[in-house]
Protein backbone atom coordinates (compact mmCIF):
# COMPACT_ATOMS: atom_id res chain seq x y z
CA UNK A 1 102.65 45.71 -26.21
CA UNK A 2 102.88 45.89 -22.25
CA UNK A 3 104.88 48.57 -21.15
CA UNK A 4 108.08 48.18 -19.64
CA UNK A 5 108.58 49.25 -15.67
CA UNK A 6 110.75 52.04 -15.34
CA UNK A 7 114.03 51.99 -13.44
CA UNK A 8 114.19 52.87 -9.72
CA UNK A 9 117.29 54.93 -8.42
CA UNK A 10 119.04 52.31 -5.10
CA UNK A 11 121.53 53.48 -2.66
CA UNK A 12 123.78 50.90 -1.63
CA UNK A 13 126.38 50.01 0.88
CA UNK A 14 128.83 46.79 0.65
CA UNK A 15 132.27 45.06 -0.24
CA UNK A 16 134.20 45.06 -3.35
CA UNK A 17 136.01 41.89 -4.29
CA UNK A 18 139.68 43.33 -2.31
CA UNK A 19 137.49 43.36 0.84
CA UNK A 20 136.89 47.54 0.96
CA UNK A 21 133.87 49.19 2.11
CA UNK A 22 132.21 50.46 -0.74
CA UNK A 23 128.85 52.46 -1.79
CA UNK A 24 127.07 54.18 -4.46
CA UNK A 25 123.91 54.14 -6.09
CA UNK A 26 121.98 51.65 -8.93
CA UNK A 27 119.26 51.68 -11.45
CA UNK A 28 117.06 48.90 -11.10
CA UNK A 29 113.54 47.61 -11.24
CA UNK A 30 113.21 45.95 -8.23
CA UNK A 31 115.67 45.05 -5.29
CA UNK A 32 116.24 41.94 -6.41
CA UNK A 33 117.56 42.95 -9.87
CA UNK A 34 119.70 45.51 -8.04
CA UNK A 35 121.39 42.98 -5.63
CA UNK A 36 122.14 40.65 -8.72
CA UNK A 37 123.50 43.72 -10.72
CA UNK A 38 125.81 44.80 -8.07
CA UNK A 39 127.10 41.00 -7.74
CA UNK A 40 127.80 40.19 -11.42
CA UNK A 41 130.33 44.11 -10.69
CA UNK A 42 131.64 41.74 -8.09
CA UNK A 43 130.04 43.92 -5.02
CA UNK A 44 128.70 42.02 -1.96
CA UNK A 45 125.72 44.02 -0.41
CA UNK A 46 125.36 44.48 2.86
CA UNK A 47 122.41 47.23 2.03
CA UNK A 48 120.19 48.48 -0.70
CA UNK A 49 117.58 50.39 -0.34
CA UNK A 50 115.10 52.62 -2.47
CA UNK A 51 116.41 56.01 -3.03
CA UNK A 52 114.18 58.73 -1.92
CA UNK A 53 114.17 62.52 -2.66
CA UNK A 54 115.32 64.38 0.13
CA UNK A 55 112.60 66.70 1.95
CA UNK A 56 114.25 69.68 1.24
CA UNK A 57 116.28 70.13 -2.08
CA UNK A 58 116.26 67.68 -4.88
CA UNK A 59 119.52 66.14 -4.50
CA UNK A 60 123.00 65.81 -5.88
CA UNK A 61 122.29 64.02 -8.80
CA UNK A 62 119.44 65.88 -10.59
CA UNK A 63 119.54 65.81 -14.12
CA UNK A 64 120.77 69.73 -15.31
CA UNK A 65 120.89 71.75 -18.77
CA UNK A 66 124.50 70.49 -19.46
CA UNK A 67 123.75 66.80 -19.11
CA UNK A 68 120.49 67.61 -21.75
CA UNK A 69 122.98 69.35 -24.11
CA UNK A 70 125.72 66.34 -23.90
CA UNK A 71 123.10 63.49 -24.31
CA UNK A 72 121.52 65.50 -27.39
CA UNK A 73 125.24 65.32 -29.05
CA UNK A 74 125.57 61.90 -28.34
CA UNK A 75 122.29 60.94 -29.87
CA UNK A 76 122.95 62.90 -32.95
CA UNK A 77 126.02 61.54 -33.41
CA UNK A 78 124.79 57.76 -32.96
CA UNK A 79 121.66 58.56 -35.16
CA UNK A 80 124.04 59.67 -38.10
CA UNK A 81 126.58 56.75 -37.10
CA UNK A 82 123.66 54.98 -38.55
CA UNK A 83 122.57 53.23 -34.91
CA UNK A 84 118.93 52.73 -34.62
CA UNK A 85 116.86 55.07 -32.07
CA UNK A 86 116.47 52.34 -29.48
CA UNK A 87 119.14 51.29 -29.48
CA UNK A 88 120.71 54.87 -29.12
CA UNK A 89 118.55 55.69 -26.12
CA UNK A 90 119.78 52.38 -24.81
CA UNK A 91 123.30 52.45 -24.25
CA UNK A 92 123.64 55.94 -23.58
CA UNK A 93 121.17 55.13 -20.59
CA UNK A 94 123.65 52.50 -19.63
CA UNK A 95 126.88 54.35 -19.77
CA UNK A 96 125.53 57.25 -18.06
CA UNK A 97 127.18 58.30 -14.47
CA UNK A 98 124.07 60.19 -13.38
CA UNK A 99 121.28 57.35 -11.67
CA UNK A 100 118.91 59.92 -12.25
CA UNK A 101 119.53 60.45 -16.01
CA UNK A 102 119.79 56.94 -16.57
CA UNK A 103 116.38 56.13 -15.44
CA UNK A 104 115.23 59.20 -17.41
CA UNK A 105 116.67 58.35 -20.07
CA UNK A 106 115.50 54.48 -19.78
CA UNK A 107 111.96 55.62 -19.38
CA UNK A 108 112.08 57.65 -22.47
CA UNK A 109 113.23 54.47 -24.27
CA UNK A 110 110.28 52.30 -23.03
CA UNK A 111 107.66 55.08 -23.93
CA UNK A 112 109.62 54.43 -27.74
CA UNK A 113 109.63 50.86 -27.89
CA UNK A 114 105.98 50.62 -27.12
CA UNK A 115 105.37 52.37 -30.12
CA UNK A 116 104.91 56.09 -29.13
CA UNK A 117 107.06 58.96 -30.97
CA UNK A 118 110.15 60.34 -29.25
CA UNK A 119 108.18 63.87 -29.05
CA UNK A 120 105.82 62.14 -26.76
CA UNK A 121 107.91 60.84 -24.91
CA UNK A 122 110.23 63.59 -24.19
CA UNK A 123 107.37 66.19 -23.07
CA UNK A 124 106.59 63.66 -20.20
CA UNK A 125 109.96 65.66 -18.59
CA UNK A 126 109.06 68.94 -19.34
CA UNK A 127 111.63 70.33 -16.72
CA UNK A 128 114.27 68.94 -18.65
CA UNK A 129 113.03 69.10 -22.16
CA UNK A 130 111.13 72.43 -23.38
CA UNK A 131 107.95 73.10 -25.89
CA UNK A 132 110.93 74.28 -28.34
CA UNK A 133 113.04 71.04 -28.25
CA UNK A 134 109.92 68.59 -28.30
CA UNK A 135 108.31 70.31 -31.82
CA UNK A 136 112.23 70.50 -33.27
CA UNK A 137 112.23 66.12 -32.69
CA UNK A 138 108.40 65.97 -33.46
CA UNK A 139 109.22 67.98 -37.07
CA UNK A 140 112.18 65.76 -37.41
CA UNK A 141 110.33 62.80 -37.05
CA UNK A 142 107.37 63.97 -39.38
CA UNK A 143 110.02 64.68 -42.08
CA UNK A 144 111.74 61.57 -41.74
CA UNK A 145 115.06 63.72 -41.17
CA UNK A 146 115.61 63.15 -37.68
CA UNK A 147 119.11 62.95 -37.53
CA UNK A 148 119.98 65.86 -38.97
CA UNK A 149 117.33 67.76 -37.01
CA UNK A 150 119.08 66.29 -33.80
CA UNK A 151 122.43 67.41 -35.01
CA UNK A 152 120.76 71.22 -35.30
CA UNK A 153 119.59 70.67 -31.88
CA UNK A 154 122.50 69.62 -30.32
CA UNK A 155 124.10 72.09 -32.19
CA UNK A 156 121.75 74.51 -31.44
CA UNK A 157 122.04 73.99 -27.39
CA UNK A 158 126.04 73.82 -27.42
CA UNK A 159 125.67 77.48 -28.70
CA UNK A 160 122.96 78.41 -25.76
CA UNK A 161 125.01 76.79 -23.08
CA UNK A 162 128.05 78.73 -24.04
CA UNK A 163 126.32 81.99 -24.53
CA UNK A 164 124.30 81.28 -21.06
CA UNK A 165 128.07 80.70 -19.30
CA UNK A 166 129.35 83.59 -20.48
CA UNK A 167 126.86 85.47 -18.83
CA UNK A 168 127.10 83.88 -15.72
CA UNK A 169 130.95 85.30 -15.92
CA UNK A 170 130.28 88.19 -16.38
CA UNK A 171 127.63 88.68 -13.43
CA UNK A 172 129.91 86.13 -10.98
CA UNK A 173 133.08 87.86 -11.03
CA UNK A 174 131.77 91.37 -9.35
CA UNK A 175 129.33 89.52 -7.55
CA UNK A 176 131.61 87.02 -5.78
CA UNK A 177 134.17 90.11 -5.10
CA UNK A 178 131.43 92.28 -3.66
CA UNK A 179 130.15 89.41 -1.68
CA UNK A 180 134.10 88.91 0.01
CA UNK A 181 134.20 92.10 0.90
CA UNK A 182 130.85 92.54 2.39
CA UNK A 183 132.18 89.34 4.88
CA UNK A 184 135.56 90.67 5.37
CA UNK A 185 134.53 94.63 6.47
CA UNK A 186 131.58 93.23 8.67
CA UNK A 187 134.31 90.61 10.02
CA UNK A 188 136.51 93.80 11.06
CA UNK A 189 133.08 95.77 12.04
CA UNK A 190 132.64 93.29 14.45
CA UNK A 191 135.87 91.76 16.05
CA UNK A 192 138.52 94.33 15.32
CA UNK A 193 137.33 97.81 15.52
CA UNK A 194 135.83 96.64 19.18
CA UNK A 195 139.21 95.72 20.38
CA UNK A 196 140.82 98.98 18.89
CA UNK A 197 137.80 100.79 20.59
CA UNK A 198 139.22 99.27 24.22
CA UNK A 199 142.37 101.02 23.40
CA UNK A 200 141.29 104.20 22.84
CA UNK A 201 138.83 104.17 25.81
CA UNK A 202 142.19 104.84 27.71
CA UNK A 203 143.82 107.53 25.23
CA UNK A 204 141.80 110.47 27.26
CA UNK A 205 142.01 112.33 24.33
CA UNK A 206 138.52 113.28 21.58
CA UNK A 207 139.10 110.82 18.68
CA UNK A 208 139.79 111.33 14.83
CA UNK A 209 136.08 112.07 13.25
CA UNK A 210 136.75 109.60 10.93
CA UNK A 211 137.83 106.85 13.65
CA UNK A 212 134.15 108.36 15.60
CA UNK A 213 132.46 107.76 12.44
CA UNK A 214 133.69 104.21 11.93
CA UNK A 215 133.25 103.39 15.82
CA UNK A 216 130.07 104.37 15.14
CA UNK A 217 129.09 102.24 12.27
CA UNK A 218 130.88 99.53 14.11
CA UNK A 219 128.53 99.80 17.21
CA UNK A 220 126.11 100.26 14.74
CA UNK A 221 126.42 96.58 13.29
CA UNK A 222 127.09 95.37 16.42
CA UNK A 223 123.55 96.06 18.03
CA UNK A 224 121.83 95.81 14.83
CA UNK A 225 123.02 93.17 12.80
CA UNK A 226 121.35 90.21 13.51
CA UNK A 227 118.30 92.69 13.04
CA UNK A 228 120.03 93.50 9.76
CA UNK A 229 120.82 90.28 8.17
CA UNK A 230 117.16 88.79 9.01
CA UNK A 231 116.01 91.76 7.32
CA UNK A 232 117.95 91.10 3.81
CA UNK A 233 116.68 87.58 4.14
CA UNK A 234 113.10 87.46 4.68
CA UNK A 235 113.45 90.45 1.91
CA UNK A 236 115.66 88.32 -0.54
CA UNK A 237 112.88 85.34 0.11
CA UNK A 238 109.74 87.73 -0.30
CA UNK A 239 111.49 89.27 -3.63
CA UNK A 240 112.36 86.15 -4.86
CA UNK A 241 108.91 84.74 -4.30
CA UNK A 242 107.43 87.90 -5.79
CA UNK A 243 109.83 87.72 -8.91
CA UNK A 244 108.68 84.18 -9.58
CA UNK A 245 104.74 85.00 -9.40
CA UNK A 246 105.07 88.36 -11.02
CA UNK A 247 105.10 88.70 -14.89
CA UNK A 248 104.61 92.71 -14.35
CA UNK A 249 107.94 92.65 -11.65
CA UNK A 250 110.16 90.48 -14.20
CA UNK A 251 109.46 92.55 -16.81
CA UNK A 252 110.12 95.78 -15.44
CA UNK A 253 113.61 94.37 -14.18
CA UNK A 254 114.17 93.29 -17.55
CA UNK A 255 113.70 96.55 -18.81
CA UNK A 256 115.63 98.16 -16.15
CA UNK A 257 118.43 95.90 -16.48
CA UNK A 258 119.17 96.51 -20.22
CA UNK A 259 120.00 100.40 -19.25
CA UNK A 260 122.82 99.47 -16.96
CA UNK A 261 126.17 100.29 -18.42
CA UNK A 262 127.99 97.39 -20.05
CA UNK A 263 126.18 95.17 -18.23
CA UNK A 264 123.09 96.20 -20.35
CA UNK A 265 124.92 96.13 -23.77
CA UNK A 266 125.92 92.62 -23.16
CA UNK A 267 122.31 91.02 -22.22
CA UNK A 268 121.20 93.23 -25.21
CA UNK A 269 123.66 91.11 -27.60
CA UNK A 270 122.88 87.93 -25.84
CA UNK A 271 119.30 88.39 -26.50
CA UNK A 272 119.92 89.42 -29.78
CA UNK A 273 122.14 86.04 -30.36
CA UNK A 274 119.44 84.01 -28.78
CA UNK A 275 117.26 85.33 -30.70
CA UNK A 276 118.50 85.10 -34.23
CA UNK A 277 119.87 81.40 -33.21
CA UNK A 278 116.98 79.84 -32.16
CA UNK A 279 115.00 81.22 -35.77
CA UNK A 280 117.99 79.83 -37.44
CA UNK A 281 117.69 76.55 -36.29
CA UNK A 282 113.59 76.68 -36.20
CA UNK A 283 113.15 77.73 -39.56
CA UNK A 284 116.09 75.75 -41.16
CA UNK A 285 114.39 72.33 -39.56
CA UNK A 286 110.78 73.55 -41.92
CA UNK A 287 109.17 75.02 -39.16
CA UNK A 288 107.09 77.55 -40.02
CA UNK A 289 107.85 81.22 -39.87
CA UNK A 290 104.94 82.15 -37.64
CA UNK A 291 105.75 79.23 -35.36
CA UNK A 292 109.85 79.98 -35.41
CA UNK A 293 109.02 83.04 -34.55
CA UNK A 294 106.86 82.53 -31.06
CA UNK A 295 109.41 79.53 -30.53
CA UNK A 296 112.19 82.66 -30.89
CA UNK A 297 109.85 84.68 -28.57
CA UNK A 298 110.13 82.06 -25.55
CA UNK A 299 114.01 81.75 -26.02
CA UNK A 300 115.27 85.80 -25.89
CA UNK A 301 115.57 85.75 -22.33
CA UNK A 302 114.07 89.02 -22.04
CA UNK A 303 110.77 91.06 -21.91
CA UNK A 304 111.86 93.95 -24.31
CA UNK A 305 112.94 91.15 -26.88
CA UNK A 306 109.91 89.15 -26.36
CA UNK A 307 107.42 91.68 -26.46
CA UNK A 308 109.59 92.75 -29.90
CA UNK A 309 109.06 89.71 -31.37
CA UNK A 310 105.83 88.56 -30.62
CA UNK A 311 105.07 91.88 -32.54
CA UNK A 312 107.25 90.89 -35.39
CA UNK A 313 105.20 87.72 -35.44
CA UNK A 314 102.08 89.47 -35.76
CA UNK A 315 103.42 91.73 -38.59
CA UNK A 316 104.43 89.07 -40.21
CA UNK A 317 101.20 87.06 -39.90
CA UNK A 318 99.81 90.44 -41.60
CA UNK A 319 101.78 90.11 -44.84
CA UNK A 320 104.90 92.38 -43.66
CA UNK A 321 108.07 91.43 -44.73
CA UNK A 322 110.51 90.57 -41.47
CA UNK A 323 113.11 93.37 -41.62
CA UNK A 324 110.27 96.15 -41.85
CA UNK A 325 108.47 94.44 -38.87
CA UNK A 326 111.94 94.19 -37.09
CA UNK A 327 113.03 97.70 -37.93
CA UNK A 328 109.88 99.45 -36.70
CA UNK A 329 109.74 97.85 -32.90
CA UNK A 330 113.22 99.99 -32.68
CA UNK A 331 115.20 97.36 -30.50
CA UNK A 332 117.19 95.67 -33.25
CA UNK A 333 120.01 97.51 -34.61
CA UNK A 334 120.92 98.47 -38.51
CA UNK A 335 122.96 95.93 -39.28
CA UNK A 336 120.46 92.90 -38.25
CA UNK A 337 117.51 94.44 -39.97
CA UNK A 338 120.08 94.74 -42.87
CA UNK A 339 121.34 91.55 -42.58
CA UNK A 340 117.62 90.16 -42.58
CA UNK A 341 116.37 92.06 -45.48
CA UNK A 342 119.61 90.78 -47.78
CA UNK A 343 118.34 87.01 -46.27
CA UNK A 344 114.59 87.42 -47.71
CA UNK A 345 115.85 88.59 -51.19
CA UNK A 346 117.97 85.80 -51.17
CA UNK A 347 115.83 83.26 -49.90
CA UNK A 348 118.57 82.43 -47.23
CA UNK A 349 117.26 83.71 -44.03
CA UNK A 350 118.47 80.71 -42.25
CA UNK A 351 121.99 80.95 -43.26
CA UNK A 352 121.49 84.75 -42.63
CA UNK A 353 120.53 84.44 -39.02
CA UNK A 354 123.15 81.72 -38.20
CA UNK A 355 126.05 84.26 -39.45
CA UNK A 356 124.14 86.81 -37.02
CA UNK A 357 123.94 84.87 -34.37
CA UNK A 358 127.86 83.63 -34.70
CA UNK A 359 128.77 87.41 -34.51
CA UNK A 360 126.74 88.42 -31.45
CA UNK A 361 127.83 85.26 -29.71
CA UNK A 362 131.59 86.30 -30.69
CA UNK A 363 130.77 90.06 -29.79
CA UNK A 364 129.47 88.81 -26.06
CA UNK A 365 132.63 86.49 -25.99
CA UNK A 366 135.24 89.45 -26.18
CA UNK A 367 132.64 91.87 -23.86
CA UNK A 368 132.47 89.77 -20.86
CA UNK A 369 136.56 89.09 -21.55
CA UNK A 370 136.30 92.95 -21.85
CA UNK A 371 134.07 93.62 -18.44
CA UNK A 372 136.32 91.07 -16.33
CA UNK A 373 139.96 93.25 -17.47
CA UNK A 374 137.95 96.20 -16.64
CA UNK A 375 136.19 95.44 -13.20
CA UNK A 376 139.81 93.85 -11.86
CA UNK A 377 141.26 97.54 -11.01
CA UNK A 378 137.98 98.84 -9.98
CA UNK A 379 136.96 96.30 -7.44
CA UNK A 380 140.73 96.28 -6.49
CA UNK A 381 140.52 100.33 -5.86
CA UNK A 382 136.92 99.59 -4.42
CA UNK A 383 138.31 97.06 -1.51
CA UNK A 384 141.29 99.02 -1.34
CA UNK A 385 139.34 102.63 -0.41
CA UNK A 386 136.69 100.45 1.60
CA UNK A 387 139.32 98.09 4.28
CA UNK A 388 142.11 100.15 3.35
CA UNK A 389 140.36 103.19 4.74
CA UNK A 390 138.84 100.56 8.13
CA UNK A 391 142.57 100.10 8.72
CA UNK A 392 143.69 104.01 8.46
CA UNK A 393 140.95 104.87 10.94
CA UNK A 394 142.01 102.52 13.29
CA UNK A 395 145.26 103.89 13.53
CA UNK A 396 144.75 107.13 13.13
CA UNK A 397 144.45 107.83 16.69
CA UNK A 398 147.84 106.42 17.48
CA UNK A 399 149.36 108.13 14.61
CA UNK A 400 148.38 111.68 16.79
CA UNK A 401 149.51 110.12 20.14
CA UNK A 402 152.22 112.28 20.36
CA UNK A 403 149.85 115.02 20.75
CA UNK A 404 148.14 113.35 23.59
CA UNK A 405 151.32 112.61 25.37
């Protein structure tokens, strides 16, 4: 069977029918199937061209981790609705707003109808769908079962893109409030404190330390800054850069990071919750053990976990039951190794992790909730002592004019 041409992404300029400029982009195979498209939706074209990736940056319609989770739901649900696979991949393709998940998604459905497995054809977009995913369809589709192994997937990456959102709230909340403040005390560094600075160059009278110290620091920025912010930038590129090449660097950070108060105890659950969800699903969808676990491994989202678990995997491999493995690396606490061991006797460690992972998830819910209430009055006190005390330096000096005069 030949294989079908995949879709090309147009941009496209032109008139509705009520005479209005219009534009937008189309999935097509060739120009001329585009300009016939847009005039069956009643647009006349006065443009269309190929869309090409921008040279720097990918774009505004890349295909991101939420728009993998949604399309997973929607294929589980069509797949137990009792719609065929091709026919699935096909008019979610065609409903989808995103041009650049549509033709994803449309070449993913001509790898299937010329008769290669949906495993196959999903690791030819490894960016969007990882090693973990693809053997999770691939078992499904050896068992014969893959609708239900698509509605533990789905379900399974619902759970990772809430867990992964609450951790962005809890890091973007102090972040974003440290970054205002940084702008607003170099804003008054710069502009205000010089014009306050004029003024008392005709007081005739020695300064407040305190107004000398922050005259100095204003100067300070003044001179330097430009200096100063090039600085932070090459250093924030160069760190980056290193971060991404070095194993050794990310894995130190990870260990530091897990010591930091609060902050540490929540990555700690998260990684835990990862963890013990991604086993759950693994393991209930007949993956192996072994496997689950170096599948687990990949998904913690942290060195000290990964290194854990890739040593519970070797345990394991050795004959050693999973709760003595997990209790001797020393980084799980009582009550999962507890948890774990009541799972083996039972013969339910999949229903065993799930209930884990549910209460880690829930315990990194009411943290971060926790961590926002707290940081409120301490970055409020924090700004407060920092522009608050910009402002009582400023006028300190004409607070003691009276003592000049």
């Amino acid at each position: 069977m030949a294989k079908a041409k995949s879709l090309d992404i147009f941009v496209w300029q032109g008139k509705n029918r009520k005479g209005q400029q219009v534009k937008g982009e189309i999935s097509a195979r060739s120009m001329t199937e585009a300009r016939n498209l847009l005039r069956r939706q009643g647009v006349s074209a006065t443009k269309v061209k190929k869309f090409t990736k921008p040279l720097f940056g990918r774009g505004s319609a890349k295909v991101n981790a939420e728009d993998i989770c949604i399309v997973s739901r929607q294929i589980a649900t069509m797949l137990g609705a009792g719609v065929t696979l091709i026919q699935t991949i096909d008019m979610i393709a065609e409903g989808h707003a995103k041009a650049s998940m549509r033709k994803m998604l449309t070449d993913i459905g001509n790898e299937v109808k010329a008769g290669n497995p949906l495993s196959t054809a999903l690791r030819k977009h490894p960016d969007h769908f990882e090693d973990l995913y693809c053997d999770l369809v691939e078992t499904g589709e050896q068992s014969g079962a893959l609708e239900t192994i698509y509605d533990r997937i789905a379900t399974y990456k619902e759970k990772a893109e809430a867990l992964k959102s609450k951790i962005k709230k809890a890091m973007f909340y102090p972040i974003a409030v440290i970054v205002v403040a940084f702008i607003v005390t170099t804003i008054l560094l710069v502009f205000v404190v010089p014009q306050f600075e004029e003024i008392f160059s005709s007081f005739g009278a020695e300064l407040p330390a305190f107004t000398q110290f922050v005259l100095g620091i204003s100067r300070f920025v003044q001179n330097n800054g430009l200096y100063i912010a090039a600085a932070m930038f090459v250093g924030a590129i160069l760190f980056a850069r290193a971060y991404k090449k070095s194993r050794p660097l990310r894995d130190s950070i990870d260990k530091k990071i897990l010591k930091v108060p609060v902050i540490g105890e929540i990555l700690k659950k998260a990684s835990i919750a990862r963890f013990t969800r991604t086993l759950s699903t693994t393991f209930a969808a007949g993956v192996p053990l072994i496997g689950a676990l170096e599948s687990a491994a990949g998904a913690a989202g942290n060195a000290v976990f990964r290194d854990a678990i890739l040593h519970i995997r070797k345990e394991v491999a050795g004959g050693m039951p999973m709760n003595v493995a997990m209790r001797a690396t020393a980084v799980f606490p009582d009550m999962v190794t507890q948890m774990i061991a009541i799972g083996e006797e039972s013969g339910a460690v999949d229903e065993m992790l799930s209930k884990i992972a549910t209460i880690y998830e829930r315990e990194v819910d009411d943290m971060v909730d926790g961590l926002t209430s707290l940081l409120e009055p301490m970055i409020m006190a924090v700004l407060g002592v920092v522009i608050g005390g910009l402002i009582v330096a400023m006028y300190l000096p004409i607070f003691q004019m009276g003592n000049v005069v």
